[in-house]
C-alpha atoms as a PDB file:
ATOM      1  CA  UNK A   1     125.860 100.671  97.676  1.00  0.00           C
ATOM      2  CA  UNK A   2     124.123  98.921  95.281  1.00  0.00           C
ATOM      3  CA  UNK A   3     122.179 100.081  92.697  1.00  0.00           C
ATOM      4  CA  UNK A   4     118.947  97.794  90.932  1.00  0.00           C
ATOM      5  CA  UNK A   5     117.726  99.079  87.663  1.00  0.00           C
ATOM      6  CA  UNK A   6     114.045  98.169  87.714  1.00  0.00           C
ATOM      7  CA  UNK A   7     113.049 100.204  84.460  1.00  0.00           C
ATOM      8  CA  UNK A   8     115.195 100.790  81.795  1.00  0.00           C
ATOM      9  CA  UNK A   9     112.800 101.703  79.073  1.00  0.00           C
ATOM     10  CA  UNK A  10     110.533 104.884  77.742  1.00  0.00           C
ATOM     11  CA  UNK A  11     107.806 102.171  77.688  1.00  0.00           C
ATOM     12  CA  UNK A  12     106.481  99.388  79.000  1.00  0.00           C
ATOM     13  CA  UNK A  13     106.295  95.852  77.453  1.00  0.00           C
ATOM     14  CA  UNK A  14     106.700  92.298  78.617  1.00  0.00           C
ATOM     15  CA  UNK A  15     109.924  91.958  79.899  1.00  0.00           C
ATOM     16  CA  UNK A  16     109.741  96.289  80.135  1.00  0.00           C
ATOM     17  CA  UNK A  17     109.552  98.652  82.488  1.00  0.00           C
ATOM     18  CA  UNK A  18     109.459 102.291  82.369  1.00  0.00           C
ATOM     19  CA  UNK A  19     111.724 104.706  84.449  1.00  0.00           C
ATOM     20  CA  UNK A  20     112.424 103.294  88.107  1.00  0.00           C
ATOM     21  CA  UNK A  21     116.075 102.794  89.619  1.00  0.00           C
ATOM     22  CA  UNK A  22     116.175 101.398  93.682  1.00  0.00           C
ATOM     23  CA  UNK A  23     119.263 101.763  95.723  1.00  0.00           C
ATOM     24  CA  UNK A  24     119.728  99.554  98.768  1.00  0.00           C
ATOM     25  CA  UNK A  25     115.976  98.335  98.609  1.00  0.00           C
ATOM     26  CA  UNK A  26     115.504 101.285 100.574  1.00  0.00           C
ATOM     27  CA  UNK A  27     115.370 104.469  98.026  1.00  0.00           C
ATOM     28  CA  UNK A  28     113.789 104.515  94.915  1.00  0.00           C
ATOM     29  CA  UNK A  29     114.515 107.146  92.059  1.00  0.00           C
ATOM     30  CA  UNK A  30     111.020 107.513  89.807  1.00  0.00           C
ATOM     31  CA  UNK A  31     108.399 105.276  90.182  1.00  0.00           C
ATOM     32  CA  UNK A  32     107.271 104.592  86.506  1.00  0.00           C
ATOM     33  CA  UNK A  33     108.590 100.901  87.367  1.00  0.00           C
ATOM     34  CA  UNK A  34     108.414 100.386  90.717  1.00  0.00           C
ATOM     35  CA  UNK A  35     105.315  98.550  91.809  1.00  0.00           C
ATOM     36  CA  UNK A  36     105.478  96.165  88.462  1.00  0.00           C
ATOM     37  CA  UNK A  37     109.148  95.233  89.164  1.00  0.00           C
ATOM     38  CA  UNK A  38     108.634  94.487  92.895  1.00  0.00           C
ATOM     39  CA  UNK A  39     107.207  91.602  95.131  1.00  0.00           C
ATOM     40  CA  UNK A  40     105.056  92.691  98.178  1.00  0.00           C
ATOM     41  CA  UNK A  41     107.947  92.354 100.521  1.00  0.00           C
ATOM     42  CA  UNK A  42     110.509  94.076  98.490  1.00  0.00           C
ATOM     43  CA  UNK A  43     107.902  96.988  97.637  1.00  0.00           C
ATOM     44  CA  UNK A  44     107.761  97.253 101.928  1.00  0.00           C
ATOM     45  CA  UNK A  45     111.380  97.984 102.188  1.00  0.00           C
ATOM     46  CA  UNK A  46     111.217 101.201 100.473  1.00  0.00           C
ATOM     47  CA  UNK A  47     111.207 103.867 102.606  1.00  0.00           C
ATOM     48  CA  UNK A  48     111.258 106.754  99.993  1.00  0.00           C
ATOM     49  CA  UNK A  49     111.341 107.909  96.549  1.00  0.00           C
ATOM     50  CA  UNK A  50     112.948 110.807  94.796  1.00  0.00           C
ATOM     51  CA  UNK A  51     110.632 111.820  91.644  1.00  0.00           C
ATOM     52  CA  UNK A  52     112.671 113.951  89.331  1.00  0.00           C
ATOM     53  CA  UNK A  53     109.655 115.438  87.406  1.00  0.00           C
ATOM     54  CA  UNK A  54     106.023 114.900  86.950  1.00  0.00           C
ATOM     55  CA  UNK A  55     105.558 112.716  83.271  1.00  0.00           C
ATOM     56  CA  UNK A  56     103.697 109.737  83.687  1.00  0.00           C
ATOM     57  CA  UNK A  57     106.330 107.243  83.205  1.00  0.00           C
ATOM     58  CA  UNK A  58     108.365 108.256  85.863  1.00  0.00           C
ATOM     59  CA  UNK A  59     105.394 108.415  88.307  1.00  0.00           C
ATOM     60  CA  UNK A  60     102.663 106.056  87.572  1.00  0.00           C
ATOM     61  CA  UNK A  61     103.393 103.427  90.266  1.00  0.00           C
ATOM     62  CA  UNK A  62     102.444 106.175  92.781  1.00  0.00           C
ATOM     63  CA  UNK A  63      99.383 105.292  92.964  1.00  0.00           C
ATOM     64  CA  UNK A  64     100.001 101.496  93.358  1.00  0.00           C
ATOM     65  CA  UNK A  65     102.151 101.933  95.731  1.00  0.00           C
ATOM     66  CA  UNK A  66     100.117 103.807  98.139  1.00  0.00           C
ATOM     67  CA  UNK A  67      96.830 100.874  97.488  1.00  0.00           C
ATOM     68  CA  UNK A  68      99.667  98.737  98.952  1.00  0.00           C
ATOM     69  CA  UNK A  69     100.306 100.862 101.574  1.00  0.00           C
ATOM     70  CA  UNK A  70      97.245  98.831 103.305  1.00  0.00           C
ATOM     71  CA  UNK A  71      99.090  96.082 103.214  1.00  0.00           C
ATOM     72  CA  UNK A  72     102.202  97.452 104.977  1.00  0.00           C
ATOM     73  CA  UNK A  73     100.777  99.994 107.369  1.00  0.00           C
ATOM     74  CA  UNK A  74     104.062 101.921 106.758  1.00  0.00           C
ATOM     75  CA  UNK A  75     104.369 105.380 104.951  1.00  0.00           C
ATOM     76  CA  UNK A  76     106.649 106.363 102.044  1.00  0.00           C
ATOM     77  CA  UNK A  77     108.563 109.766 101.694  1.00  0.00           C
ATOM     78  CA  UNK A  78     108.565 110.955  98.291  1.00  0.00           C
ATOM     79  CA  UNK A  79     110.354 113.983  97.929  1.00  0.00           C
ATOM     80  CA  UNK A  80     110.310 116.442  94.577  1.00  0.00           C
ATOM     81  CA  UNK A  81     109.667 120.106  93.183  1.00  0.00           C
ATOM     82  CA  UNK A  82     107.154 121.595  94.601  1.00  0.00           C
ATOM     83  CA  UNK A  83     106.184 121.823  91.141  1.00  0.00           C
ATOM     84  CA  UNK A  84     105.857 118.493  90.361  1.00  0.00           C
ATOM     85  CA  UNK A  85     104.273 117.780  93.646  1.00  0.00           C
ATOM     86  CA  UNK A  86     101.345 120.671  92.460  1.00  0.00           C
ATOM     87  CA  UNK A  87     101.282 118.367  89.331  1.00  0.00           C
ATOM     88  CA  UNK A  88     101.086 114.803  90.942  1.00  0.00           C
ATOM     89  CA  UNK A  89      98.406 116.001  93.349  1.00  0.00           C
ATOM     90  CA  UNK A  90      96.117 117.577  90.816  1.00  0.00           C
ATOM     91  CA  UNK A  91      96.544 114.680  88.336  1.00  0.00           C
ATOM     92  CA  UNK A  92      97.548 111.415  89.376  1.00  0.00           C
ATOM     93  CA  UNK A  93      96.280 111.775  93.422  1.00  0.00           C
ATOM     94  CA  UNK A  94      93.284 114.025  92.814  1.00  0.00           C
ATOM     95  CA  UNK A  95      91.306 111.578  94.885  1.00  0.00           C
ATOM     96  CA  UNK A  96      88.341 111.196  91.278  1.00  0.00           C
ATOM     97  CA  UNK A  97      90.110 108.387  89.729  1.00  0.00           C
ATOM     98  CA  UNK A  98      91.449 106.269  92.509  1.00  0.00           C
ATOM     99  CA  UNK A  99      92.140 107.106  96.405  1.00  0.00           C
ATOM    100  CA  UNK A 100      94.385 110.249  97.733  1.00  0.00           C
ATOM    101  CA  UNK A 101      97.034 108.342  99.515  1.00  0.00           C
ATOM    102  CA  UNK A 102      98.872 111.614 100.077  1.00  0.00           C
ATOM    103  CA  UNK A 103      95.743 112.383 101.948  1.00  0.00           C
ATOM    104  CA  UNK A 104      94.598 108.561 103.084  1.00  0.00           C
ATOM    105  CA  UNK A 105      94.378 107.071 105.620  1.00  0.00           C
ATOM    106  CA  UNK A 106      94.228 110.133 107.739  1.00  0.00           C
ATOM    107  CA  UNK A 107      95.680 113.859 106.774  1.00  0.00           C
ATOM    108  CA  UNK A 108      98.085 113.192 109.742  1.00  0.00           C
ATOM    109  CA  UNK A 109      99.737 109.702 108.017  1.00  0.00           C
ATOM    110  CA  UNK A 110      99.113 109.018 104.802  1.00  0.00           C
ATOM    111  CA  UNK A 111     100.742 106.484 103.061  1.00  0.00           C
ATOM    112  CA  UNK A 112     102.593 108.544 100.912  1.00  0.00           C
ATOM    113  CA  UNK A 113     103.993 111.671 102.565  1.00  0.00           C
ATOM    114  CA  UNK A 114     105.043 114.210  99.644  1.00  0.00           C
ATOM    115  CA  UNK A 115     108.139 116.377 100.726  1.00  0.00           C
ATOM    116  CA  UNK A 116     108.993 118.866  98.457  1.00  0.00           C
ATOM    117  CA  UNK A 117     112.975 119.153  97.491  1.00  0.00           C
ATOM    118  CA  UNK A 118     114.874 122.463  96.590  1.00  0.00           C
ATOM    119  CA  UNK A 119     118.083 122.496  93.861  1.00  0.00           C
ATOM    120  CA  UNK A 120     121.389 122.766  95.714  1.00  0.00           C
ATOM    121  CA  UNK A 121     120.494 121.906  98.520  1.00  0.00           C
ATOM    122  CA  UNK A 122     121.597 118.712 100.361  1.00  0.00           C
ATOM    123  CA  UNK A 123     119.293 116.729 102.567  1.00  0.00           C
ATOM    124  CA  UNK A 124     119.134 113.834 104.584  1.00  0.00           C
ATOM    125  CA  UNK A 125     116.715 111.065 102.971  1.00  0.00           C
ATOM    126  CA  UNK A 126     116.639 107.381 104.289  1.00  0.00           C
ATOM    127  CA  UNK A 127     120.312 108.171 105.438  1.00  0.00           C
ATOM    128  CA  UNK A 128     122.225 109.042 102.215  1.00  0.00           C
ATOM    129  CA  UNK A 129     123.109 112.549 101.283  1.00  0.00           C
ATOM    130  CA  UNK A 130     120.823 113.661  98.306  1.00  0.00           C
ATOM    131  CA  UNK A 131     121.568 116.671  96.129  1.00  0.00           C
ATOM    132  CA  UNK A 132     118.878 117.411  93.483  1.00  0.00           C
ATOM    133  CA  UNK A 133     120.395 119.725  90.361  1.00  0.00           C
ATOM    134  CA  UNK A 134     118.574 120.968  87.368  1.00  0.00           C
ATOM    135  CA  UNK A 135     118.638 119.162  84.206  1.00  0.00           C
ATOM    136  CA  UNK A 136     117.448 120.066  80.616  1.00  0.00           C
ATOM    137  CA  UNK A 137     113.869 118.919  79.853  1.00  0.00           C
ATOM    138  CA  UNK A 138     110.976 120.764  79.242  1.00  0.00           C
ATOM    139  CA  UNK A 139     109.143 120.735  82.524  1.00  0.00           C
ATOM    140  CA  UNK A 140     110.962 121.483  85.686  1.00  0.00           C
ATOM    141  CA  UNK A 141     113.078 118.536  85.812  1.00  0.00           C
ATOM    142  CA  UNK A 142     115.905 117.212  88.895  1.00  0.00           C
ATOM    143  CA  UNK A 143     118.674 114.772  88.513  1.00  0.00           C
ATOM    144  CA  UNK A 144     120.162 113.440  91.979  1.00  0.00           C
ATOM    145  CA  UNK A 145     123.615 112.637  93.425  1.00  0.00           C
ATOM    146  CA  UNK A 146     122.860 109.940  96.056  1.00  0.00           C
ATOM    147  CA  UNK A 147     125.750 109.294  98.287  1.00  0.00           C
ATOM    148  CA  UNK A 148     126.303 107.059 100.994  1.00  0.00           C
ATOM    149  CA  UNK A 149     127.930 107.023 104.374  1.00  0.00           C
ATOM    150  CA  UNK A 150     131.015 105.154 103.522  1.00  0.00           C
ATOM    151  CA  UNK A 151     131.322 107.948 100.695  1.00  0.00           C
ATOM    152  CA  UNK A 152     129.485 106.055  97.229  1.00  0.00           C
ATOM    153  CA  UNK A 153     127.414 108.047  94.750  1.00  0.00           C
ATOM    154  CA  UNK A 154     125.990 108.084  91.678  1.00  0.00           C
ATOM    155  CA  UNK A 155     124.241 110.646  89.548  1.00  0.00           C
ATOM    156  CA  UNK A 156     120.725 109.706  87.560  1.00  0.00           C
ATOM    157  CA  UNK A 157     119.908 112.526  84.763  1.00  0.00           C
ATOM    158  CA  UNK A 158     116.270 111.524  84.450  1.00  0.00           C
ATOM    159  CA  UNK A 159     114.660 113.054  81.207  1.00  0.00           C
ATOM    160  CA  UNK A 160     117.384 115.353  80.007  1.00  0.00           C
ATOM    161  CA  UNK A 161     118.311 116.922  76.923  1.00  0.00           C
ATOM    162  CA  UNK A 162     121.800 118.505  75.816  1.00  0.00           C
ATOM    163  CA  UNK A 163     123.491 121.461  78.028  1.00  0.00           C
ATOM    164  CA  UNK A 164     124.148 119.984  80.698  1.00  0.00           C
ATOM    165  CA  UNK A 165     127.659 121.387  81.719  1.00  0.00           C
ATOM    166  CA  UNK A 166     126.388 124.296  84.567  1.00  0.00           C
ATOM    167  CA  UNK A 167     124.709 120.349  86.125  1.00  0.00           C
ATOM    168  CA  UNK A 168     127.933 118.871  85.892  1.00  0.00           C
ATOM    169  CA  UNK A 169     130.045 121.782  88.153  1.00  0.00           C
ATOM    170  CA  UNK A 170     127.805 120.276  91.120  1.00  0.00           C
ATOM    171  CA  UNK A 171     128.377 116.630  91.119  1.00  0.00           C
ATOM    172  CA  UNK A 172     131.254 114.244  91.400  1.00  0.00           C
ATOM    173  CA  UNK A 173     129.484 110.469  91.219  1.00  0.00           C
ATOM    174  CA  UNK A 174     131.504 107.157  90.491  1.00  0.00           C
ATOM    175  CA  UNK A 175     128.245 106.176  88.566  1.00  0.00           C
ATOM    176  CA  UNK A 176     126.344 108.112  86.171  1.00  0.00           C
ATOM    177  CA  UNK A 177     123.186 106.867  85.040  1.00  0.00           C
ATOM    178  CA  UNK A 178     121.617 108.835  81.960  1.00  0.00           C
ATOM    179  CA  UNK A 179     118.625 108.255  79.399  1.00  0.00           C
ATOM    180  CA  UNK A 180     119.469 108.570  75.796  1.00  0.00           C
ATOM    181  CA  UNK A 181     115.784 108.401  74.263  1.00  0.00           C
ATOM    182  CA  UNK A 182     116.725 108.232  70.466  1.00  0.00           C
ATOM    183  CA  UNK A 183     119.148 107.713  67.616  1.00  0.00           C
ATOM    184  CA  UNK A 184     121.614 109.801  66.092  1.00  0.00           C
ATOM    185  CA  UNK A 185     119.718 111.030  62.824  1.00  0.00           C
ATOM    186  CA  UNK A 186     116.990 111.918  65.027  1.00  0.00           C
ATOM    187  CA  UNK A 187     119.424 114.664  67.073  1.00  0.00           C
ATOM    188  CA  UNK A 188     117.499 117.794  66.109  1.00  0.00           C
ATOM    189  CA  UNK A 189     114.399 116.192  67.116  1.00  0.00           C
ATOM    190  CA  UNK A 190     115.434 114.967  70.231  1.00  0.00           C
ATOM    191  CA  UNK A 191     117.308 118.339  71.437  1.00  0.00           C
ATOM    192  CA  UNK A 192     113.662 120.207  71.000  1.00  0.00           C
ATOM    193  CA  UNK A 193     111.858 117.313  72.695  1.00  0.00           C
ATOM    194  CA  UNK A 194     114.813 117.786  75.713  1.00  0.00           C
ATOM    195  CA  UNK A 195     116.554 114.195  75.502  1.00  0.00           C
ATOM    196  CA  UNK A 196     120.043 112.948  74.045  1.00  0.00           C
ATOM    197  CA  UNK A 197     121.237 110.951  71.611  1.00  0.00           C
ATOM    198  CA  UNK A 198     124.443 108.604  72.080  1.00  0.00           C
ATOM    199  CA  UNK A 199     126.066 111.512  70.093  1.00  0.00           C
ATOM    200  CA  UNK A 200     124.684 113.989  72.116  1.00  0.00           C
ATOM    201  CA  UNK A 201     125.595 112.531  75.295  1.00  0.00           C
ATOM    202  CA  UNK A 202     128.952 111.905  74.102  1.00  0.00           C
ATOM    203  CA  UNK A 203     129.516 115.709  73.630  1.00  0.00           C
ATOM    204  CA  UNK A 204     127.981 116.196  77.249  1.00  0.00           C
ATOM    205  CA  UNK A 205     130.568 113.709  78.907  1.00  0.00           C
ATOM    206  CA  UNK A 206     133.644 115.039  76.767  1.00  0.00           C
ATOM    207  CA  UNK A 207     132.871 118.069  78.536  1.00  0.00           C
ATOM    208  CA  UNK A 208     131.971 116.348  81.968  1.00  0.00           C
ATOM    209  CA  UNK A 209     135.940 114.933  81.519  1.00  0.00           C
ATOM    210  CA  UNK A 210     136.726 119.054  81.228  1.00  0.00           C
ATOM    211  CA  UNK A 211     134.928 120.107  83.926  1.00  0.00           C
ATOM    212  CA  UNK A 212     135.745 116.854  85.677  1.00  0.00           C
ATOM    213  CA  UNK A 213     139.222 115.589  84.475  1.00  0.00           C
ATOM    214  CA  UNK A 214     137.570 111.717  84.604  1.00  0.00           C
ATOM    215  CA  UNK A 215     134.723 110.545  83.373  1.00  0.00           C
ATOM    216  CA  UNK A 216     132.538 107.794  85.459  1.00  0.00           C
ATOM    217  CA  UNK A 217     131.175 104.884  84.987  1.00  0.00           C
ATOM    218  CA  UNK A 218     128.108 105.248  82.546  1.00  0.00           C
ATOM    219  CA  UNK A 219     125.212 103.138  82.504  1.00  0.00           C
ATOM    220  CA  UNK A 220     122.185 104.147  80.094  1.00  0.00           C
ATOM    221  CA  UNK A 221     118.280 103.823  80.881  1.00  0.00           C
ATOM    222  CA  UNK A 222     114.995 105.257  79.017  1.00  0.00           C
ATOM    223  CA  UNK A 223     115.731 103.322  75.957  1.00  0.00           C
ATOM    224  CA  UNK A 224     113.566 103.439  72.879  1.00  0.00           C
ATOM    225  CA  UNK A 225     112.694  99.305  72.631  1.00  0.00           C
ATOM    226  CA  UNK A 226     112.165  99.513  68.820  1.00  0.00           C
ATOM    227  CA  UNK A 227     115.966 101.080  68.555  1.00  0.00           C
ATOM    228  CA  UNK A 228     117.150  98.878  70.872  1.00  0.00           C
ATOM    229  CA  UNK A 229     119.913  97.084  68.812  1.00  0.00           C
ATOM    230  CA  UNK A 230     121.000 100.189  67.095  1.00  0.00           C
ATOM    231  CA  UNK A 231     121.229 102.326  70.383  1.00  0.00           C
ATOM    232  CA  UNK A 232     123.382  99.731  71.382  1.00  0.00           C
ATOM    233  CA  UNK A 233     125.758 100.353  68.503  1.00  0.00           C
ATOM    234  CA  UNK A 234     125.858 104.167  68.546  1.00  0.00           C
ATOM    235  CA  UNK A 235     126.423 103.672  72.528  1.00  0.00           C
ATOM    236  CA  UNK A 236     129.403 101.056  71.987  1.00  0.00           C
ATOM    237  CA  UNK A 237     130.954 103.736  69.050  1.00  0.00           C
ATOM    238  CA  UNK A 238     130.309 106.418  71.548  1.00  0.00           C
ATOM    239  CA  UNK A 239     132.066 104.606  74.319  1.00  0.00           C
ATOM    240  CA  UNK A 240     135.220 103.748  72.362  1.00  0.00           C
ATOM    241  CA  UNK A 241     135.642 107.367  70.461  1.00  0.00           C
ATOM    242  CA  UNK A 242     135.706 108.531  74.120  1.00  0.00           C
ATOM    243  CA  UNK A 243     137.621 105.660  75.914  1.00  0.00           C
ATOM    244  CA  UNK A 244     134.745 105.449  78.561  1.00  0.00           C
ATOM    245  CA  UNK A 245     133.143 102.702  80.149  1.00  0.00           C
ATOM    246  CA  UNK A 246     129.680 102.938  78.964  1.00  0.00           C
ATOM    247  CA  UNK A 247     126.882 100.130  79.138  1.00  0.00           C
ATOM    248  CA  UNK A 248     123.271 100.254  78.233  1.00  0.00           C
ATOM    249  CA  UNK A 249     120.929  99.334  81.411  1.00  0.00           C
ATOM    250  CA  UNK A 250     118.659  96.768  81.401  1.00  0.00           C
ATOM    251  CA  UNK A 251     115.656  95.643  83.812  1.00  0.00           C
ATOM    252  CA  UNK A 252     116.734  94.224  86.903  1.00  0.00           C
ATOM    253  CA  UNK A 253     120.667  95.210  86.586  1.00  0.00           C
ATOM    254  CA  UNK A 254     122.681  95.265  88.876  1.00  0.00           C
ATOM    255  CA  UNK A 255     125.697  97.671  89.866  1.00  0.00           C
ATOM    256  CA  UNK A 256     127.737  97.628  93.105  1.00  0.00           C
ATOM    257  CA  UNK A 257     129.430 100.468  94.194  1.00  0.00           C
END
């Protein structure tokens, strides 16, 4: 398996992207930085997407995608709550500011073929075993273990906040990818806006390694840009106070499993 971080940032710049990760060139987690990060004939080798909830940077490329879907001819899966579907279809599809592709070309194969997904519950999407588990974030939010036939997985948070040990009972990945969205001295704020903190995910992995007895590879995405140096440094502190192997994602990263 290997896994391509395409956005690794809450915003987007030059040299930016916002949330998007791509496994195999096949399945995409989030779409905030898919289209932007992708040539023509890489964007045609996806053959799904997993949203895990409805905020714009983790969906906006939606809608590019599916305007390319002319070009290709070929429709996309892209599986989420039904919640989030309701929210993508009256909001970023609603056929007033640009074209329906859940709906276009015909209502029997559109380019972009929303399936909705249900907690628990594994499924078979683009031939790895996906597993979508609540995380903590203000709207109804979905992390995902992806696993693949010869048995290699990883776990991406999304938007989370703290609490996260019930989440951590139902997965077992060799990677775990996971925002962290401010600095330390900004905790309180960022536990009432649901996302960490390198101290706050610290605590969440110490008791991941409870629940767990090993902690996995850690790689770190939906990074404030004007922090950027000093996440770095509270990660690295983080990372050595808990003797884990921690790194902070960047755009177009690279991890094989």
């Amino acid at each position: 398996m290997e896994v391509q971080i395409l956005g690794a940032h809450s915003v987007e710049a030059k040299g930016l992207r916002m949330a998007s990760l791509l496994i195999d060139s096949i399945l995409a987690i989030d779409a905030g930085g898919l289209t932007s990060s992708l040539s023509l004939s890489e964007q045609e080798r996806v053959r799904a997407i997993l949203l895990t909830h409805h905020h714009f940077d983790h969906t906006r490329d939606l809608v590019t995608l599916g305007a390319n879907g002319g070009i290709f001819q070929i429709p996309v899966e892209v599986y989420a709550l039904s919640e989030t579907l309701d929210i993508v279809n009256s909001c970023l599809l609603d056929g007033r500011m640009y074209v329906d592709f859940s709906k276009w070309p015909s209502q029997e194969r559109p380019f972009l073929q929303l399936k909705a997904i249900e907690p628990f519950k594994t499924e078979i999407i683009a031939s790895y075993e996906v597993l979508a588990v609540p995380v903590k974030h203000p709207v109804p939010t979905i992390g995902y273990q992806v696993t693949s036939k010869d048995g290699k997985s990883l776990f991406y948070t999304g938007d989370t906040g703290p609490g996260l040990s019930a989440c951590w009972e139902h997965i077992s990945p060799q990677l775990l990818i996971v925002e962290v969205s401010g600095l330390n001295k900004f905790e309180e704020f960022l536990k009432s806006v649901g996302h960490l903190s390198a101290q706050l995910l610290k605590e969440e992995l110490t008791q991941f390694r409870q629940i767990k007895e090993y902690i996995p590879r850690v790689v770190i995405v939906h990074i404030p840009p004007q922090y950027q140096g000093e996440v770095e440094q509270e990660i690295e502190d983080a990372a050595r106070e808990l003797g884990a192997n921690i790194d902070v994602g960047y755009e177009g990263m690279k991890i094989a499993l």
